[in-house]
N, C-alpha and C. Protein backbone atom coordinates (compact mmCIF):
# COMPACT_ATOMS: atom_id res chain seq x y z
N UNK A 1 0.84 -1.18 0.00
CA UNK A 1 0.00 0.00 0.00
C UNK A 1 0.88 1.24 0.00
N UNK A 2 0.34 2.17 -0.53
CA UNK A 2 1.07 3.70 -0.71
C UNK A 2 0.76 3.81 0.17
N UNK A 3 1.82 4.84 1.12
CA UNK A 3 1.86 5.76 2.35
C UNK A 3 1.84 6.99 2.29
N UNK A 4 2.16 7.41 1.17
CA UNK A 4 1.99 8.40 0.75
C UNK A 4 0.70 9.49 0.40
N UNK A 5 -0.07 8.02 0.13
CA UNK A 5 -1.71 8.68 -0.68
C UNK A 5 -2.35 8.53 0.91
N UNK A 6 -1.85 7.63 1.57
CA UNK A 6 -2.86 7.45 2.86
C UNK A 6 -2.31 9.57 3.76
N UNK A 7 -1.46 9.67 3.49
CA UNK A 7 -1.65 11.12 4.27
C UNK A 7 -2.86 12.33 3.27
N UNK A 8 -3.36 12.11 2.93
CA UNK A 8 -4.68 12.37 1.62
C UNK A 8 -5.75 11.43 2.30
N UNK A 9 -5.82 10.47 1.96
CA UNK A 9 -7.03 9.94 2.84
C UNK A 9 -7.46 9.77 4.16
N UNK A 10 -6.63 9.58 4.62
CA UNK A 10 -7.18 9.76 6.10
C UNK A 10 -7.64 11.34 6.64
N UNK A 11 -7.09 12.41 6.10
CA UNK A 11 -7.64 13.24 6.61
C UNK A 11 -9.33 13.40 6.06
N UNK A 12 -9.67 13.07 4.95
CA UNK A 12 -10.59 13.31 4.04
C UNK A 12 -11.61 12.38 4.66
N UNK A 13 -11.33 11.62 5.61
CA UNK A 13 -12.21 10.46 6.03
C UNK A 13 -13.10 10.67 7.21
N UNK A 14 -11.38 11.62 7.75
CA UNK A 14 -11.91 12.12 9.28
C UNK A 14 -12.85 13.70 9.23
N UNK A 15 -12.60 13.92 8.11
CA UNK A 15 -13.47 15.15 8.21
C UNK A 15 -14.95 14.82 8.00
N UNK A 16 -14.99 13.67 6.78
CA UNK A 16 -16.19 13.47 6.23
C UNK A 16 -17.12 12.76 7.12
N UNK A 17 -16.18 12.59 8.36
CA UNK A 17 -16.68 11.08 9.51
C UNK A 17 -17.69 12.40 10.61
N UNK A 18 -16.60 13.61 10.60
CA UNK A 18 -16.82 14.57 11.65
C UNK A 18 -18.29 15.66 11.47
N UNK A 19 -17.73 15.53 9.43
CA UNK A 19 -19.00 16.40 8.87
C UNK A 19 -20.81 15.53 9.27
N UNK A 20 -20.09 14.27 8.99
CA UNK A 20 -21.48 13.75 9.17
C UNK A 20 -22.41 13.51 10.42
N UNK A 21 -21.12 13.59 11.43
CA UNK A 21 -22.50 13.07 12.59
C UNK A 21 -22.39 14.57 13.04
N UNK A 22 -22.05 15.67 12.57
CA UNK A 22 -22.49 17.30 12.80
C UNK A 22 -23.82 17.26 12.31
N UNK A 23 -23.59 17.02 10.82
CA UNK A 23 -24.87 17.31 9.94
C UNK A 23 -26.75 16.17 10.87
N UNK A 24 -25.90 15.20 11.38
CA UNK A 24 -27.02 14.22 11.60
C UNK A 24 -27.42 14.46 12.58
N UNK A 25 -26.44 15.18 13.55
CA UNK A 25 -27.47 15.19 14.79
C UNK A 25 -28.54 16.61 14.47
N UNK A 26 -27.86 17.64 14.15
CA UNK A 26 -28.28 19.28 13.95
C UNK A 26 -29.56 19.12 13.00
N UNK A 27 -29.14 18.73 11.78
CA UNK A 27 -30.37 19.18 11.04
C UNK A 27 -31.29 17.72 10.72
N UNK A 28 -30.98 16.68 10.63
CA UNK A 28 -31.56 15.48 10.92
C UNK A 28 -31.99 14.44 11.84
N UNK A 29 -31.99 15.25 13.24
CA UNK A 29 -32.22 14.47 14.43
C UNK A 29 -33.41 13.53 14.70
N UNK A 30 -34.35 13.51 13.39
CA UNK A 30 -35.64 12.59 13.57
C UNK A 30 -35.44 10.96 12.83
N UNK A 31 -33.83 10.67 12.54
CA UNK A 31 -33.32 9.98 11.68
C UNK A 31 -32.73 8.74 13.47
N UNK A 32 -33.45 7.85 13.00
CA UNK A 32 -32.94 7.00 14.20
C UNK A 32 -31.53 6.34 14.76
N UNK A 33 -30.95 6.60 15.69
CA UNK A 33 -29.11 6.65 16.21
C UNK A 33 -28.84 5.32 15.53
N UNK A 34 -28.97 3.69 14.88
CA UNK A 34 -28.45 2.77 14.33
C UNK A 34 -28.79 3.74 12.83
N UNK A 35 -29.29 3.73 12.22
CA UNK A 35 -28.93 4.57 10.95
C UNK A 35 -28.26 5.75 10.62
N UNK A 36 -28.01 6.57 11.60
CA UNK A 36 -27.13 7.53 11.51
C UNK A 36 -25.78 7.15 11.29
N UNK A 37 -25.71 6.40 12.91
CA UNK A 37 -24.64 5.67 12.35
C UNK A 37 -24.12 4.82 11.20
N UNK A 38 -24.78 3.83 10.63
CA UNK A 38 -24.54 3.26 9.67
C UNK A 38 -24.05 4.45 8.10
N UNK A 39 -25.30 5.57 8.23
CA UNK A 39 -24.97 6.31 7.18
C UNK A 39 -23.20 7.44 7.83
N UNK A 40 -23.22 7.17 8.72
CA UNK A 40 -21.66 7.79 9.28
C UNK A 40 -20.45 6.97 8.68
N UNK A 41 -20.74 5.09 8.78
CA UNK A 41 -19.60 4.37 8.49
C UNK A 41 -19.31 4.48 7.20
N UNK A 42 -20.79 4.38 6.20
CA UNK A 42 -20.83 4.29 4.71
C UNK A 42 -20.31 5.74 4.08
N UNK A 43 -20.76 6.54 4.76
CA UNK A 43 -19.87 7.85 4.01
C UNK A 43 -18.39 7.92 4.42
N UNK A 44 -18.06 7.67 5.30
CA UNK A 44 -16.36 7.58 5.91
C UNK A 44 -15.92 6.55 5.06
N UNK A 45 -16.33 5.21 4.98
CA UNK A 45 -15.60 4.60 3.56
C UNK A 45 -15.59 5.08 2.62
N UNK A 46 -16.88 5.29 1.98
CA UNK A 46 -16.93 5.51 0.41
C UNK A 46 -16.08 6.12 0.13
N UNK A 47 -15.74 7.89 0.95
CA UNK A 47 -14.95 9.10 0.67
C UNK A 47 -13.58 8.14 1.08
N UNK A 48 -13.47 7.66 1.66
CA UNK A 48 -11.79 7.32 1.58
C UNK A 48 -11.64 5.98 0.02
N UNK A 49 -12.34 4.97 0.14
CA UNK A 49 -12.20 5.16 -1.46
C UNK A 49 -11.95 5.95 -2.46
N UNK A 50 -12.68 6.34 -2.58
CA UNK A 50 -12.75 7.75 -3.98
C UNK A 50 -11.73 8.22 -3.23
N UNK A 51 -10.95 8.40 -2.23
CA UNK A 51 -9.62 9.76 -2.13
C UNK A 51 -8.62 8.80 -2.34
N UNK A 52 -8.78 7.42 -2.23
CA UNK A 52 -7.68 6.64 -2.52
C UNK A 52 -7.65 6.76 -4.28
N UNK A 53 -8.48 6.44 -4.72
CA UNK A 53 -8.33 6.32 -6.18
C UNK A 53 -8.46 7.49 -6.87
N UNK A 54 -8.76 8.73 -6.17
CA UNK A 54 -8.47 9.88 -7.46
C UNK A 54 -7.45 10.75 -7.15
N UNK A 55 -7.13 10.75 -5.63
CA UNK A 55 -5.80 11.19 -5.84
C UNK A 55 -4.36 10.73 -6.35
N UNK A 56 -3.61 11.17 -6.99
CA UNK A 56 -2.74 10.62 -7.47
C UNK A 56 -1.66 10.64 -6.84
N UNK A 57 -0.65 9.18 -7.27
CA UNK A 57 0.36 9.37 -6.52
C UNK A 57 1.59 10.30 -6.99
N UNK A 58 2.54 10.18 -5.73
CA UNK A 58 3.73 11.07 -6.01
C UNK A 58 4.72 10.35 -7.13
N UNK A 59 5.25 10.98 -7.52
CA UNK A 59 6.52 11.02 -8.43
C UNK A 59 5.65 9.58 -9.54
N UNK A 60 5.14 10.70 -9.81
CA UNK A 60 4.35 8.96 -10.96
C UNK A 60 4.14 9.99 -12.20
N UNK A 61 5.67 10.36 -13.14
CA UNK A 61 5.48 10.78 -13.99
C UNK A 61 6.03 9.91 -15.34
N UNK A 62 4.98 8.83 -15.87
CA UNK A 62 5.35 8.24 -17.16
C UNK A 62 5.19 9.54 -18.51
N UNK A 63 6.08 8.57 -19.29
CA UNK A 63 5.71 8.95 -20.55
C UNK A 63 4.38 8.99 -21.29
N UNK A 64 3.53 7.84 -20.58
CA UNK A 64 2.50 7.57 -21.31
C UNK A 64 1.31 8.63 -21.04
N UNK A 65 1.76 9.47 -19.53
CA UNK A 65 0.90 10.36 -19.35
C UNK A 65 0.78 11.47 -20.15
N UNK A 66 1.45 11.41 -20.97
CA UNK A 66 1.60 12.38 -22.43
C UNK A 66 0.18 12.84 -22.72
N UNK A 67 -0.17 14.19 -23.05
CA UNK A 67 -1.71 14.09 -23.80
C UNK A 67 -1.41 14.21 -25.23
N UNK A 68 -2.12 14.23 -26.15
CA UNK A 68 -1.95 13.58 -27.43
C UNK A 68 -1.17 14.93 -28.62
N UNK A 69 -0.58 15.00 -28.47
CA UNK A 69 0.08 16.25 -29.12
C UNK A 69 0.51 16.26 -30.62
């Protein structure tokens, strides 16, 4: 595993972990505490997925990344 991309995801995970149970208790509090949670775990993965795979890594400059010139 890159160590590199994980200093990119983990922060992106913990915010999205922090944004959500802000957002769930404040403006969605009629949403029952096992589903909040659940929608807390599923957004904290997903977003660290997607930050694993669209950020790119370091020093990853091929040739092939050429655009078509």
């Amino acid at each position: 595993m890159e160590k590199k991309r994980f200093k990119f995801v983990i922060p992106v995970m913990v915010i999205v972990a922090i944004g959500s149970v802000y957002m769930l208790r404040n403006y969605y509090a009629e949403v029952p505490a096992i589903e909040q949670l659940l929608i807390t775990i599923c957004a904290t993965l997903g977003s660290g997925v997607l930050a694993y795979f669209l950020f790119p890594q370091q020093g990853e400059n091929k040739i092939d990344d050429r655009g078509p010139y």
